[in-house]
N, C-alpha and C. Protein backbone atom coordinates (compact mmCIF):
# COMPACT_ATOMS: atom_id res chain seq x y z
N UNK A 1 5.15 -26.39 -18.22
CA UNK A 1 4.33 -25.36 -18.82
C UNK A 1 3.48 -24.74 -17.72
N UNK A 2 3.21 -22.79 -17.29
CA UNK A 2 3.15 -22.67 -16.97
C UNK A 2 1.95 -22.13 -17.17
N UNK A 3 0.95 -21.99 -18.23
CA UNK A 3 0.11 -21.08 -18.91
C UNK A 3 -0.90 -21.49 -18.09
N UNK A 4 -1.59 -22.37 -18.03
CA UNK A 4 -2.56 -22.53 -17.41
C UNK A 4 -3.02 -22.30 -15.31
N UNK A 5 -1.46 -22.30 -15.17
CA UNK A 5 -1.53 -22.61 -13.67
C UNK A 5 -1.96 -21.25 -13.32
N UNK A 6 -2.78 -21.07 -12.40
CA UNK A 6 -3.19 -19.94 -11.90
C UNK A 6 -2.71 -19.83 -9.97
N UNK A 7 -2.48 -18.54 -9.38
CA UNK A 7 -2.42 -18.11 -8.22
C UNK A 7 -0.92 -18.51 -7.94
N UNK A 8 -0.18 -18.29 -8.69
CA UNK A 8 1.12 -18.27 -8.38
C UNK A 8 1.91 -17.07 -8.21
N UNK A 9 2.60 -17.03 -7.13
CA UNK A 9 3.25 -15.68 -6.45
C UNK A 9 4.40 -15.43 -7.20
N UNK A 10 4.95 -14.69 -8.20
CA UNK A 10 6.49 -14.58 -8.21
C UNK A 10 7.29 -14.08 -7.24
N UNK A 11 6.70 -13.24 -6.10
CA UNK A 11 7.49 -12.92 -5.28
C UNK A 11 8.02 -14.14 -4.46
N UNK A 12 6.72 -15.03 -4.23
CA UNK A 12 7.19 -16.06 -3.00
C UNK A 12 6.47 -15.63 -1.86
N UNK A 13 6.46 -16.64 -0.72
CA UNK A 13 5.65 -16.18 0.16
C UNK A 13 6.17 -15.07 0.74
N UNK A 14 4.80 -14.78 1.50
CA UNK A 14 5.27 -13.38 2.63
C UNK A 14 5.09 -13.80 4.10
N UNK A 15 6.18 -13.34 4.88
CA UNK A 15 5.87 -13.38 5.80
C UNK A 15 5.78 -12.43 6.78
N UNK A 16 4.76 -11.64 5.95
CA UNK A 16 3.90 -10.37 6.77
C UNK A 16 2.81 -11.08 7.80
N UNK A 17 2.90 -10.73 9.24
CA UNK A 17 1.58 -10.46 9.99
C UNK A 17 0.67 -10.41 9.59
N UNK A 18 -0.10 -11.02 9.45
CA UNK A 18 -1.78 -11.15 8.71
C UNK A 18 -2.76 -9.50 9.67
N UNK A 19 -2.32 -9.40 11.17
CA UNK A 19 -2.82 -8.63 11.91
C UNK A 19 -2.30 -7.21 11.76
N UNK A 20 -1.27 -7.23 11.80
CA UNK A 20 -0.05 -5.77 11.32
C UNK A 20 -0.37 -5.78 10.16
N UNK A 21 -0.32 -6.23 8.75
CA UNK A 21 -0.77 -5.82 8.10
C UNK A 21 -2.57 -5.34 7.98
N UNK A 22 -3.30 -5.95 8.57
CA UNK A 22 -4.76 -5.04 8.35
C UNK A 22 -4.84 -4.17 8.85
N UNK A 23 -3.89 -3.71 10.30
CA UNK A 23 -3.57 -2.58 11.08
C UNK A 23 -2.97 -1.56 10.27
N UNK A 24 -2.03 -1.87 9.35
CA UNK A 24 -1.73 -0.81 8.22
C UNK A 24 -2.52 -0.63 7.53
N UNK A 25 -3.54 -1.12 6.78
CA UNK A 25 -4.06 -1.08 5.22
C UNK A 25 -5.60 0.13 6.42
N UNK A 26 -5.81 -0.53 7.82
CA UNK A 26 -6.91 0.84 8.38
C UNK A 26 -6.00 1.97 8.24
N UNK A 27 -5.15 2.03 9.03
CA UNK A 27 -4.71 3.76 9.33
C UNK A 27 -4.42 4.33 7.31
N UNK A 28 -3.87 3.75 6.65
CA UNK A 28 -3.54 3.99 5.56
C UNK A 28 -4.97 4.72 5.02
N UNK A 29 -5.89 3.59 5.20
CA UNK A 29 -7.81 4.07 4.58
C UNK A 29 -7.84 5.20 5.25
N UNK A 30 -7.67 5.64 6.76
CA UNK A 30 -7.89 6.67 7.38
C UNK A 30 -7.24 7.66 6.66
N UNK A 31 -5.52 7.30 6.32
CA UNK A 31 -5.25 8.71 5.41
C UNK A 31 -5.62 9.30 4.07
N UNK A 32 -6.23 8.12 4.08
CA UNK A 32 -7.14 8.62 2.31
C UNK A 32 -8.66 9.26 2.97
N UNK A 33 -9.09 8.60 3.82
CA UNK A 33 -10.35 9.07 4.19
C UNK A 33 -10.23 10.83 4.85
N UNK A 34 -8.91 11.57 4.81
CA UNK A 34 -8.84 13.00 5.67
C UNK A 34 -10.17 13.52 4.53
N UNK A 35 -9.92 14.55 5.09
CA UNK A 35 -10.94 16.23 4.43
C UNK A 35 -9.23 17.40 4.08
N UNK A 36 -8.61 16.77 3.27
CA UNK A 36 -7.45 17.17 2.85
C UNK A 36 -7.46 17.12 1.26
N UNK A 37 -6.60 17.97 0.97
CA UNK A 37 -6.15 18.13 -0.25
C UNK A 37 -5.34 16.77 -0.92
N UNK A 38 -5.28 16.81 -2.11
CA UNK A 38 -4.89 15.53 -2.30
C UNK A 38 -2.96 15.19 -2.32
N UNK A 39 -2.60 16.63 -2.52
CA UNK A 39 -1.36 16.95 -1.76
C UNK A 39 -0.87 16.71 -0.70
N UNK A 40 -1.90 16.99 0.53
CA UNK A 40 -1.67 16.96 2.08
C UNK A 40 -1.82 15.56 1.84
N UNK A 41 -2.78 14.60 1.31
CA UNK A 41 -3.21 13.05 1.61
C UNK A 41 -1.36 12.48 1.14
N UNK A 42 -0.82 13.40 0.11
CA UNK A 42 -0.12 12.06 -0.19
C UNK A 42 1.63 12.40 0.68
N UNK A 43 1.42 13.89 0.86
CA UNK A 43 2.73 13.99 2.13
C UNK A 43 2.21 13.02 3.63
N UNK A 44 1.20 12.65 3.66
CA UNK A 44 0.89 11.74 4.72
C UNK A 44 1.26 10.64 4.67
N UNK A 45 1.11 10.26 3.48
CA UNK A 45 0.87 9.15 2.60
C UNK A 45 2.78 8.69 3.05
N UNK A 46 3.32 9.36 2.09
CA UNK A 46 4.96 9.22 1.70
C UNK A 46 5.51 9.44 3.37
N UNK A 47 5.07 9.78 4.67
CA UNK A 47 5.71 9.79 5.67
C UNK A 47 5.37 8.52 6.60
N UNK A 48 4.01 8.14 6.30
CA UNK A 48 3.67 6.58 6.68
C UNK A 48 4.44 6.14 6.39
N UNK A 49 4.44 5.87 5.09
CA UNK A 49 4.93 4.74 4.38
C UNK A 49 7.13 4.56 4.83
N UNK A 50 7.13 5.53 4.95
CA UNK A 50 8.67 6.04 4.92
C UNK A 50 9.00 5.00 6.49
N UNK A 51 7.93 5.34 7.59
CA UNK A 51 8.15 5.23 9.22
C UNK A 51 7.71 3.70 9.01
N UNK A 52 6.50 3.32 8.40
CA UNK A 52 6.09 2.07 8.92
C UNK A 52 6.17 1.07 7.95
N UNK A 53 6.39 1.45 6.81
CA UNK A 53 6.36 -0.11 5.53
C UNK A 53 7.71 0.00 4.76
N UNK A 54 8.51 0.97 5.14
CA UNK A 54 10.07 0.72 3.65
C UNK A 54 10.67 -0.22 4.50
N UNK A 55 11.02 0.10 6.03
CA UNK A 55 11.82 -0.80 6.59
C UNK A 55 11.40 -2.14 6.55
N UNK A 56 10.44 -2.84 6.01
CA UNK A 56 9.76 -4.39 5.84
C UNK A 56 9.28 -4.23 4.67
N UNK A 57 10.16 -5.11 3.94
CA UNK A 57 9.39 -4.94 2.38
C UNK A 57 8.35 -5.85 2.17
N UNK A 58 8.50 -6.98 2.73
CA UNK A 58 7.32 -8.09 3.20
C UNK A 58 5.95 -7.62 3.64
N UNK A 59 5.96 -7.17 4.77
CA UNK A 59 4.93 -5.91 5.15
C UNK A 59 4.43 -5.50 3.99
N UNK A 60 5.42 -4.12 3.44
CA UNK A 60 4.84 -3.55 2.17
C UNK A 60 4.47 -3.76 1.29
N UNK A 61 4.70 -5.26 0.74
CA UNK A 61 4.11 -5.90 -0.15
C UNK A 61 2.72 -6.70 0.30
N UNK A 62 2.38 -6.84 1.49
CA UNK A 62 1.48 -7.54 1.86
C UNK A 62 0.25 -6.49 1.81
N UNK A 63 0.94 -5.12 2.71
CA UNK A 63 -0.28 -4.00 3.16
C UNK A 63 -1.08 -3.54 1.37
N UNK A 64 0.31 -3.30 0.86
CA UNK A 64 -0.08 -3.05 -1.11
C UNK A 64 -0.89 -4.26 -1.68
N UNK A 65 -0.87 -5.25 -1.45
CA UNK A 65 -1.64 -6.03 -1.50
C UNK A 65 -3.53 -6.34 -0.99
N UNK A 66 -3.10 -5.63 -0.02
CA UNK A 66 -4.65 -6.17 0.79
C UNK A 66 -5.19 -4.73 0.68
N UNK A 67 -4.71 -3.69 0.34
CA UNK A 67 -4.89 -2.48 0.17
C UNK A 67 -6.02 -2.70 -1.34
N UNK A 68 -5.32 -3.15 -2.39
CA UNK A 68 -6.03 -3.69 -3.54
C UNK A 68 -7.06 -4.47 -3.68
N UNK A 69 -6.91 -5.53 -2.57
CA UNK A 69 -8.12 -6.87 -2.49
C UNK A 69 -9.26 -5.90 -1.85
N UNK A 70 -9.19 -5.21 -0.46
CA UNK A 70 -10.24 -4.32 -0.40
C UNK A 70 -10.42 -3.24 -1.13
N UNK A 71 -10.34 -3.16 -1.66
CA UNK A 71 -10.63 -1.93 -3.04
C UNK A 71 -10.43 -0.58 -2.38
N UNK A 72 -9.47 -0.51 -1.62
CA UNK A 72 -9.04 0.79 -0.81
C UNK A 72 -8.51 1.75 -1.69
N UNK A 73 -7.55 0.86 -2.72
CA UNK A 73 -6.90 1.81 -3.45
C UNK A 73 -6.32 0.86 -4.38
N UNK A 74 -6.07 0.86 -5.81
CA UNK A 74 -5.10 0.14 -6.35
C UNK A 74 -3.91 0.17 -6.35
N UNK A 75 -3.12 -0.45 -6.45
CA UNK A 75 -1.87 -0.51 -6.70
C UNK A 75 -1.48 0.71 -7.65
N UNK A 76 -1.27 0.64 -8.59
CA UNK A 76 -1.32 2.20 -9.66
C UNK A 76 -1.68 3.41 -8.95
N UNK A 77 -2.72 3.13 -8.36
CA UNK A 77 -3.31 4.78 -7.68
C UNK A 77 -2.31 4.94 -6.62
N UNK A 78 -2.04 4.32 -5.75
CA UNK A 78 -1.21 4.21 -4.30
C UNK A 78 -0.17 4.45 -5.14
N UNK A 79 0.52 4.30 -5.83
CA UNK A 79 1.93 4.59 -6.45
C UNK A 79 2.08 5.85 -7.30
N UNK A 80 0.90 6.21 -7.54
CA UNK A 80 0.91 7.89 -7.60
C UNK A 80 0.75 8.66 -7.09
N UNK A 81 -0.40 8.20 -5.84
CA UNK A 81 -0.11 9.00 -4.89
C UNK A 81 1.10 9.26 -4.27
N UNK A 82 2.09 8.58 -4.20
CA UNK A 82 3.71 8.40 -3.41
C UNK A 82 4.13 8.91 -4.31
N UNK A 83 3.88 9.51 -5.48
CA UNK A 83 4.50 10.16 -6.62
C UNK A 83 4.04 11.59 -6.74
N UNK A 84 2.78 11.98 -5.95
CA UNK A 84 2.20 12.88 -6.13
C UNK A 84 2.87 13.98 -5.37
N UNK A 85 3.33 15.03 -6.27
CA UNK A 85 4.09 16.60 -5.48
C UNK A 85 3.63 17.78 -6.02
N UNK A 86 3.73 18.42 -5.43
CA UNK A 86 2.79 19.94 -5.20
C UNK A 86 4.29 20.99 -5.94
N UNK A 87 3.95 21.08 -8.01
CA UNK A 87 5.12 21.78 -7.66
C UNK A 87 4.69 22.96 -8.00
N UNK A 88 5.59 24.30 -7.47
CA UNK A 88 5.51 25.49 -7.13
C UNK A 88 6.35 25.91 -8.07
C-alpha cells in the first residue's frame, strides 16, 4: 500500500548535473526576466529549450523541476509558455 508513502518519484532518479541544471533554470529566469513581449519571451523560450534541454530529457526534467521549487515559474506556466504563439 502506497497511500501514505510520501516523496516518491515515478519517474525514477535523475541523473541531471545538480550544477548544469541551476546553470539552466539562471539563463532560463534571465529569459523570463527580458523587457519583451510575452511572445518574444516564449520564441526564446522554445529555442533554449529546443538547443539545450530536448536533447537530455533528464536535464529537462530536472531544470522543470527546480524551475518550480524556486518559484521561477510553474510547471503549467512554462508549458504554456512553449505553447504560446503569436497568431496573425
Amino acid at each position: 500500500m502506497l497511500g501514505g508513502i510520501k516523496g516518491i518519484d515515478p519517474r525514477g532518479d535523475s541523473f541531471a548535473d545538480p550544477d548544469l541544471t541551476d546553470t539552466h533554470c539562471d539563463a532560463l529566469a534571465a529569459i523570463f526576466d527580458q523587457d519583451k513581449d510575452e511572445y518574444e519571451i516564449a520564441k526564446d523560450l522554445r529555442a533554449y529549450v529546443a538547443e539545450h534541454l530536448q536533447p537530455d530529457l533528464d536535464l529537462y526534467i530536472a531544470v522543470n523541476d527546480r524551475l518550480a521549487a524556486r518559484q521561477i515559474i510553474s510547471k503549467l506556466n512554462f508549458k504554456k509558455y512553449l505553447s504560446l504563439v503569436l497568431e496573425v
